[in-house]
C-alpha atoms as a PDB file:
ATOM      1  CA  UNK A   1      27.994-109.981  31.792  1.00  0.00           C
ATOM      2  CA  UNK A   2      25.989-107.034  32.847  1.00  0.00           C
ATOM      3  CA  UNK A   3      22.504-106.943  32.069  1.00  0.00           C
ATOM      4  CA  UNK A   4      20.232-103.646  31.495  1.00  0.00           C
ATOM      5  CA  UNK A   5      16.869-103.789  31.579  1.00  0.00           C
ATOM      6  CA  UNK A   6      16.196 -99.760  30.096  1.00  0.00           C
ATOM      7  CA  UNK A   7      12.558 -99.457  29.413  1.00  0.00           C
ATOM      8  CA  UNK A   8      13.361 -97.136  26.414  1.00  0.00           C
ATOM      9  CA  UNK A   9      15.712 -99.183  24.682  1.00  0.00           C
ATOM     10  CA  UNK A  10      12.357-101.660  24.495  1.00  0.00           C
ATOM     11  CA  UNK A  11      10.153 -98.922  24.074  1.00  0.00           C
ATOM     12  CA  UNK A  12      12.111 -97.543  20.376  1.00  0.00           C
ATOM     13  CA  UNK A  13      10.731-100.842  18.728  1.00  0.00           C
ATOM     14  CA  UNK A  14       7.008-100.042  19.819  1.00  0.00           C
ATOM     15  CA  UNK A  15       4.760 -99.502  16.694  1.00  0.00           C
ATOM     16  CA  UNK A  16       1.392 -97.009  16.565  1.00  0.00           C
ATOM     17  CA  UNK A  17      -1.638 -99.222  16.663  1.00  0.00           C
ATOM     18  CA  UNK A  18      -5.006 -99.126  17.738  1.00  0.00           C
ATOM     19  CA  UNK A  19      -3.166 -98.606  21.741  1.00  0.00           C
ATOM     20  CA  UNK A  20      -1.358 -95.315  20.913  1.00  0.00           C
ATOM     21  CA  UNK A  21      -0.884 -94.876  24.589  1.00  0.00           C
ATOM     22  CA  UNK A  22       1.532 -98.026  24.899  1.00  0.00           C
ATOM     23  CA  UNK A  23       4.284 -96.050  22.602  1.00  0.00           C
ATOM     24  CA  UNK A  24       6.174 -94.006  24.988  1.00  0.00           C
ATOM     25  CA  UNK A  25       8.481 -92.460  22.215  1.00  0.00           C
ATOM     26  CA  UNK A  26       5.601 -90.160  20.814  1.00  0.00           C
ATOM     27  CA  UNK A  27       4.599 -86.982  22.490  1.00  0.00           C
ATOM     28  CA  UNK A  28       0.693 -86.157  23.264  1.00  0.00           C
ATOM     29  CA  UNK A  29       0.098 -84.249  20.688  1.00  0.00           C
ATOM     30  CA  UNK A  30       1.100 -87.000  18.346  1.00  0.00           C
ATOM     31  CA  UNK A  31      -0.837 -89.276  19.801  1.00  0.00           C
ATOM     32  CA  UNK A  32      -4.057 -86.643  19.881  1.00  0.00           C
ATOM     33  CA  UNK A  33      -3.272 -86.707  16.282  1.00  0.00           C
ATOM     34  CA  UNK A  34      -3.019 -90.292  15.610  1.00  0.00           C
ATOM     35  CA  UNK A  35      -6.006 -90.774  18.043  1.00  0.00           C
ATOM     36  CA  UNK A  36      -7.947 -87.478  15.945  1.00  0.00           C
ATOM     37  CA  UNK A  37      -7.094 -89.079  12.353  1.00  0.00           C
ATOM     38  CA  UNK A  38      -8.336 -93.117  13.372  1.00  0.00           C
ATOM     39  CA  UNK A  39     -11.427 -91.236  14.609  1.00  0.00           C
ATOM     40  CA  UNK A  40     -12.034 -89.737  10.994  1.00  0.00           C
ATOM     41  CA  UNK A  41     -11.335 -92.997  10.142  1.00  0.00           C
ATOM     42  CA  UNK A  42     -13.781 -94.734  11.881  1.00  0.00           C
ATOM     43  CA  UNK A  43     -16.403 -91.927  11.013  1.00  0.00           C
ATOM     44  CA  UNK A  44     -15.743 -92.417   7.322  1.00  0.00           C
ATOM     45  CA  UNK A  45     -16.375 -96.536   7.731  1.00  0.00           C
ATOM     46  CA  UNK A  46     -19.805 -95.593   9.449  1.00  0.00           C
ATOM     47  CA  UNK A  47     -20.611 -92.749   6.717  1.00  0.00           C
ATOM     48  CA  UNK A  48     -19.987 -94.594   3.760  1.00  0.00           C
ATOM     49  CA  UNK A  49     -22.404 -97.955   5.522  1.00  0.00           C
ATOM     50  CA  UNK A  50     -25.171 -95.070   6.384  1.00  0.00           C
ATOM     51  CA  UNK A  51     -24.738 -93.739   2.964  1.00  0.00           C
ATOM     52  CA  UNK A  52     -25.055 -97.465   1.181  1.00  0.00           C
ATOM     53  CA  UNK A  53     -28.046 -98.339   3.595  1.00  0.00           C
ATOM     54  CA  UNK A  54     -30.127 -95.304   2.129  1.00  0.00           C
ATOM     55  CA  UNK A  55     -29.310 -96.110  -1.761  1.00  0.00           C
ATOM     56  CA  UNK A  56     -31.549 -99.493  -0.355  1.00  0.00           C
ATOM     57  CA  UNK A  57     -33.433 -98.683   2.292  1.00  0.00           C
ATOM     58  CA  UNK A  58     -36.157 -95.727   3.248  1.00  0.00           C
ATOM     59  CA  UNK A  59     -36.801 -95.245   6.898  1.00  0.00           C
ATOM     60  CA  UNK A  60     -39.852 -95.139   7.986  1.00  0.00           C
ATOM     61  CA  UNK A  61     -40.917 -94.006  11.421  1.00  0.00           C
ATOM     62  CA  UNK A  62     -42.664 -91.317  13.509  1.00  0.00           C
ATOM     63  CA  UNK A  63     -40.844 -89.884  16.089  1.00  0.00           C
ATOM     64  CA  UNK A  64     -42.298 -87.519  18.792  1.00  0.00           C
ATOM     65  CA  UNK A  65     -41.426 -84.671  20.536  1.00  0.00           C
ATOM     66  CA  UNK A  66     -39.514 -84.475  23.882  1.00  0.00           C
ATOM     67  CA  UNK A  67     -38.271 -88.296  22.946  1.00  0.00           C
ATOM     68  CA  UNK A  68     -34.791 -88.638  23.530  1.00  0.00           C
ATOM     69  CA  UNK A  69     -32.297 -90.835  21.298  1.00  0.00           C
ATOM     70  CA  UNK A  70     -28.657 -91.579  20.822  1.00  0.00           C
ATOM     71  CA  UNK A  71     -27.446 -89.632  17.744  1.00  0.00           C
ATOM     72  CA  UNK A  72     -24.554 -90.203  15.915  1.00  0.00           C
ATOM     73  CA  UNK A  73     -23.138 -86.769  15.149  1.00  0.00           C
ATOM     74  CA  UNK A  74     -20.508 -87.835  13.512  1.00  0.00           C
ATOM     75  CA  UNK A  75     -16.856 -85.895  13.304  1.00  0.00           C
ATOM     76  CA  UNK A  76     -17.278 -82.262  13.008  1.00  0.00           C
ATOM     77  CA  UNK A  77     -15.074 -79.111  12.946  1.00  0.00           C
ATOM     78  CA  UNK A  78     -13.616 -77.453  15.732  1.00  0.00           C
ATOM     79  CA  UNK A  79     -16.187 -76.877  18.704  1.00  0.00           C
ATOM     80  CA  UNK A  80     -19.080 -78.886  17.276  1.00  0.00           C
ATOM     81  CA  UNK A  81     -20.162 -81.663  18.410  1.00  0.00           C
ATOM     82  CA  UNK A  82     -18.148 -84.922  17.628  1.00  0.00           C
ATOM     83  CA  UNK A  83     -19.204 -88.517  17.808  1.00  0.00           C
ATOM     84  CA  UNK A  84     -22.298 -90.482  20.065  1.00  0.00           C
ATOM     85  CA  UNK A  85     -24.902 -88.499  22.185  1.00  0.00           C
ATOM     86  CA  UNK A  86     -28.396 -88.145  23.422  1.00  0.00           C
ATOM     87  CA  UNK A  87     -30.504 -85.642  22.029  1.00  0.00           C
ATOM     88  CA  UNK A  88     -33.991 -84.926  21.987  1.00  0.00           C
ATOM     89  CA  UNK A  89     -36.417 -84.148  19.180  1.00  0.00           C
ATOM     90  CA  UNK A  90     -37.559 -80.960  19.598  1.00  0.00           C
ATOM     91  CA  UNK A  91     -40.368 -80.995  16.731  1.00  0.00           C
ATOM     92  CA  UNK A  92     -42.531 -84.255  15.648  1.00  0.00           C
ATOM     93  CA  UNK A  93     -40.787 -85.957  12.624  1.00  0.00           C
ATOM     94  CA  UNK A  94     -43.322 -88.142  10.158  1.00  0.00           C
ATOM     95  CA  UNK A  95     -43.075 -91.376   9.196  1.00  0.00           C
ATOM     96  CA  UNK A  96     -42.490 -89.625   5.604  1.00  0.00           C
ATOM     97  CA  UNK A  97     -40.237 -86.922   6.939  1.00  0.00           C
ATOM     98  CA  UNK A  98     -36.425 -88.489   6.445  1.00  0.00           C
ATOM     99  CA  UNK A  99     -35.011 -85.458   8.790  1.00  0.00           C
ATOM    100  CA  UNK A 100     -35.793 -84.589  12.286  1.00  0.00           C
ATOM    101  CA  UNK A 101     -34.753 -81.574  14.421  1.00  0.00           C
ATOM    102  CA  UNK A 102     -32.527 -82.300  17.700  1.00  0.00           C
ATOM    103  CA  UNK A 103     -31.202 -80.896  20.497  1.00  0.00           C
ATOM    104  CA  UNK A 104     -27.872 -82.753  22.160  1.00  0.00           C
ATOM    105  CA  UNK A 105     -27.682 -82.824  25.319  1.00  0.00           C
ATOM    106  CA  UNK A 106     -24.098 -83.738  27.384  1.00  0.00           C
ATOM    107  CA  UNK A 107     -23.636 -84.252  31.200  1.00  0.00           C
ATOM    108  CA  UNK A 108     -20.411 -82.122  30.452  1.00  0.00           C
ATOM    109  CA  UNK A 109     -20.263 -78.117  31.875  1.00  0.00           C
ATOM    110  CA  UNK A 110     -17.753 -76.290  30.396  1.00  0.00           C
ATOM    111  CA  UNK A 111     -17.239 -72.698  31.475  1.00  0.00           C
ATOM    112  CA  UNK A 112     -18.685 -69.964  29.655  1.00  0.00           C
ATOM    113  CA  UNK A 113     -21.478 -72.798  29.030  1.00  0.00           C
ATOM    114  CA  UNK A 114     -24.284 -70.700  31.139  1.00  0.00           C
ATOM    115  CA  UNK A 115     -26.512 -69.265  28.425  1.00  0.00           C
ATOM    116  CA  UNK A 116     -25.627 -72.279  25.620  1.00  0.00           C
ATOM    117  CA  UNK A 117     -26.575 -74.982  28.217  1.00  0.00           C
ATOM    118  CA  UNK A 118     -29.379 -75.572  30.138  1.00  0.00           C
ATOM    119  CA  UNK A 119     -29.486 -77.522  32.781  1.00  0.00           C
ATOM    120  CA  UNK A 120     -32.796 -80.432  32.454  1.00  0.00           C
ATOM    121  CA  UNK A 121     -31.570 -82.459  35.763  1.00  0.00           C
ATOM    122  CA  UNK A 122     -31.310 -86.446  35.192  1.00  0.00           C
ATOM    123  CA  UNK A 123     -33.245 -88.140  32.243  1.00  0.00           C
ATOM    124  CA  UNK A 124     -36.194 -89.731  33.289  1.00  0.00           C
ATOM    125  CA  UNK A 125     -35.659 -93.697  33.444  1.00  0.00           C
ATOM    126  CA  UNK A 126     -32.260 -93.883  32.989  1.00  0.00           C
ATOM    127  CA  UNK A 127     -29.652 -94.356  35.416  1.00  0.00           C
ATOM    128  CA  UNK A 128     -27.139 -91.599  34.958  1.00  0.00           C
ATOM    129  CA  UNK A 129     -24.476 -90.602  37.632  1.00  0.00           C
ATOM    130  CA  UNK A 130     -24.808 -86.981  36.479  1.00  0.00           C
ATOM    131  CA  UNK A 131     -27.025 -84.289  35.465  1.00  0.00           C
ATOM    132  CA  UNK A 132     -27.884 -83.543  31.731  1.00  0.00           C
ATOM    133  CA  UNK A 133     -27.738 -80.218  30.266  1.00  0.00           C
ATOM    134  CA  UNK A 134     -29.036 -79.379  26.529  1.00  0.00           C
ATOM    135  CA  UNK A 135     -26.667 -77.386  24.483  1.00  0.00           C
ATOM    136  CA  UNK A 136     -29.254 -74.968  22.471  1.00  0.00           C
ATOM    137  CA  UNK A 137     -26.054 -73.836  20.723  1.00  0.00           C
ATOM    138  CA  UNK A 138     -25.343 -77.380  19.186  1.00  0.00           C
ATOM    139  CA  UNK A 139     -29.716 -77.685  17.555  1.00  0.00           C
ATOM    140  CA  UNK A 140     -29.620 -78.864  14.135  1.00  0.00           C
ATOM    141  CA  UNK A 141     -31.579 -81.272  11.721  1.00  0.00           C
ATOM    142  CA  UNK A 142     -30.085 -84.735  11.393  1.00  0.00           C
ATOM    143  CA  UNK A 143     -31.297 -87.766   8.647  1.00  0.00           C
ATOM    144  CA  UNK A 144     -32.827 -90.611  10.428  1.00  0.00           C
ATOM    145  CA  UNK A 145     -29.803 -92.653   9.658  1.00  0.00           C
ATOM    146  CA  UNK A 146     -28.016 -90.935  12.127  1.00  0.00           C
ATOM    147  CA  UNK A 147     -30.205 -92.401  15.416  1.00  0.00           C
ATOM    148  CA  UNK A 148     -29.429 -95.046  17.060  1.00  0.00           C
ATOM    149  CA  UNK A 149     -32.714 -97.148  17.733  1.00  0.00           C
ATOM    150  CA  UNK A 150     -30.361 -99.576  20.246  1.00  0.00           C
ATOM    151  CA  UNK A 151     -29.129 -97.664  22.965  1.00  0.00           C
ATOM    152  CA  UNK A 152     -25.752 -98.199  23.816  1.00  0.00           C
ATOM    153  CA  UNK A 153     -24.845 -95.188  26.293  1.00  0.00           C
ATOM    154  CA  UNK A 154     -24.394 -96.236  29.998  1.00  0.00           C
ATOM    155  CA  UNK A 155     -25.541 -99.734  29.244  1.00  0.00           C
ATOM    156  CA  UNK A 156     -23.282-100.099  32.196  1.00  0.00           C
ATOM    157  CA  UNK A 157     -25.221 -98.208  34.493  1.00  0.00           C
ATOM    158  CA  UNK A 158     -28.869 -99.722  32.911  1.00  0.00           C
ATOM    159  CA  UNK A 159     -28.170-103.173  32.735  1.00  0.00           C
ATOM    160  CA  UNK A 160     -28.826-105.878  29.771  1.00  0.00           C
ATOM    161  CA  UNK A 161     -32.552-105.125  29.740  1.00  0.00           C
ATOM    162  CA  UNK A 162     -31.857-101.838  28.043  1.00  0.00           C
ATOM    163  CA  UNK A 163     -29.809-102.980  25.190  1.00  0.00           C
ATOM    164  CA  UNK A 164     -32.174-105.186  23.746  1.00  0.00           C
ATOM    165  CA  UNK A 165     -35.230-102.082  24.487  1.00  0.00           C
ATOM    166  CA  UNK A 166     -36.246-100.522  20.920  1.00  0.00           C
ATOM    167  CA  UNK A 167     -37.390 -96.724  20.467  1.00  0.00           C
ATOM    168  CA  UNK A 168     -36.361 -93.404  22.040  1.00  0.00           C
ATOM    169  CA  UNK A 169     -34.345 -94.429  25.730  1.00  0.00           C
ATOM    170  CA  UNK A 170     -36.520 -92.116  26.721  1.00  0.00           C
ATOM    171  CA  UNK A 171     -38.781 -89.049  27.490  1.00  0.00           C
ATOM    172  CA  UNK A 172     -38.239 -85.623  28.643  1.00  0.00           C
ATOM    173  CA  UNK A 173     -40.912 -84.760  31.480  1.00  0.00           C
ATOM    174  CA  UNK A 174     -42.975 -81.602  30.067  1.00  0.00           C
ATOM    175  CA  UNK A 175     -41.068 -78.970  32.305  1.00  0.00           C
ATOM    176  CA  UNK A 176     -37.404 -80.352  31.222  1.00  0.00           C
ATOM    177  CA  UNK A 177     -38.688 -79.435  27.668  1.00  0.00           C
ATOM    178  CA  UNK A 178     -40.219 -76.415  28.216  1.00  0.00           C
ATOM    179  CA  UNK A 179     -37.246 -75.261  30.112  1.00  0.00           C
ATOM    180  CA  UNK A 180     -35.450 -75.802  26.451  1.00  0.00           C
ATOM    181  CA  UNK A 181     -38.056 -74.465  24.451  1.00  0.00           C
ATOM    182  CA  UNK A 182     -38.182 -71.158  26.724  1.00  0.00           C
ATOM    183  CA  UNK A 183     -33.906 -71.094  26.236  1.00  0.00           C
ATOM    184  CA  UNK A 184     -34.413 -71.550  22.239  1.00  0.00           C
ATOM    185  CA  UNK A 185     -37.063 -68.567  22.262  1.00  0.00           C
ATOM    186  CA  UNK A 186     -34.538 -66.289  24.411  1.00  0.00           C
ATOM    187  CA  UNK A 187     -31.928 -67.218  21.801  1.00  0.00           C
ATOM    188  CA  UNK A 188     -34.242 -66.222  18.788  1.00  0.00           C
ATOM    189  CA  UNK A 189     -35.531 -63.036  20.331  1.00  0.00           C
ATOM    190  CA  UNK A 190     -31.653 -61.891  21.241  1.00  0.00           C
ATOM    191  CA  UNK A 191     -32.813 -62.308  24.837  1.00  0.00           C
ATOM    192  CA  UNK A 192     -29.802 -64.933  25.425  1.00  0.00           C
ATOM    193  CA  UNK A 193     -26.460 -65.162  24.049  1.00  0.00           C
ATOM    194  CA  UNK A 194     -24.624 -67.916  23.072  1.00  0.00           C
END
């Protein structure tokens, strides 16, 4: 008796789960799809819990300029900006104010980025292997709901001490938000295109 051991004969009986990248017999773009759809999925769960938390709950907190957050931005369309990031607040929010405007920022460059990212260096306090940059194309006014009072990004990096710290993960130094605020200005005097 001979015996064949052919990976893809094995493979065939593979089903999609939550480890797409196990199932051999699908191409990338399937799983890009399959990955795309469970991240709707997930962003509906968190939607519909930040949607019943408001029918109960009013938040009620001051927030300060130049503070930086995690944000949940949720799934958008196309090139907007899709799931967990920092931003900063680039305008003092009220304790009776229930939105707040932001600014992401991302440690990613993409090219063409030069005028819709601006380069702030590294976050004060917080131990980042790269350089942030705040995407002045991305500013818009999120609900309250949407920050993340926990932060959860790089953990790894910042140890168990900053999982269990409470408030913004930190603050912009004055010239990284100036540097923003001058970019914004450019942008609504046609000075800068992005």
């Amino acid at each position: 008796m001979v015996y064949k051991n052919n990976r893809r004969d094995e493979d065939r009986f593979l089903r999609i789960s939550n480890s797409v990248d196990l199932d051999y017999n699908i191409s990338r773009q399937e799983k890009a799809r399959i990955a795309s759809s469970q991240a709707i999925a997930d962003w509906v769960k968190r939607l519909y819990g930040y949607t019943n938390y408001l029918y109960t709950n009013t938040l009620r907190y001051t927030l300060k300029r130049g503070e930086v957050y995690e944000v949940d931005f949720g799934r958008n369309v196309g090139s907007e900006l899709n799931e967990r990031h920092y931003a900063v607040v680039l305008h003092d929010s009220s304790e009776l104010s229930q939105n707040v405007l932001v600014c992401p920022l991302t440690t990613k460059y993409s090219d063409g980025g030069d005028n819709a990212l601006i380069n702030i260096g590294k976050l004060p306090d917080i131990v980042t292997v790269d350089e942030s940059f705040a995407k002045i194309s991305q500013i818009r006014t999120i609900d309250k709901v949407r920050i993340y009072i926990r932060p959860v990004i790089n953990h790894e990096y910042n140890g168990d001490n900053y999982q269990r710290k409470v408030g913004p993960v930190c603050c912009l130094r004055d010239a990284q938000l100036q540097m923003i605020v001058k970019a914004v200005i450019d942008v609504f005097e046609n000075q800068r295109r992005i």
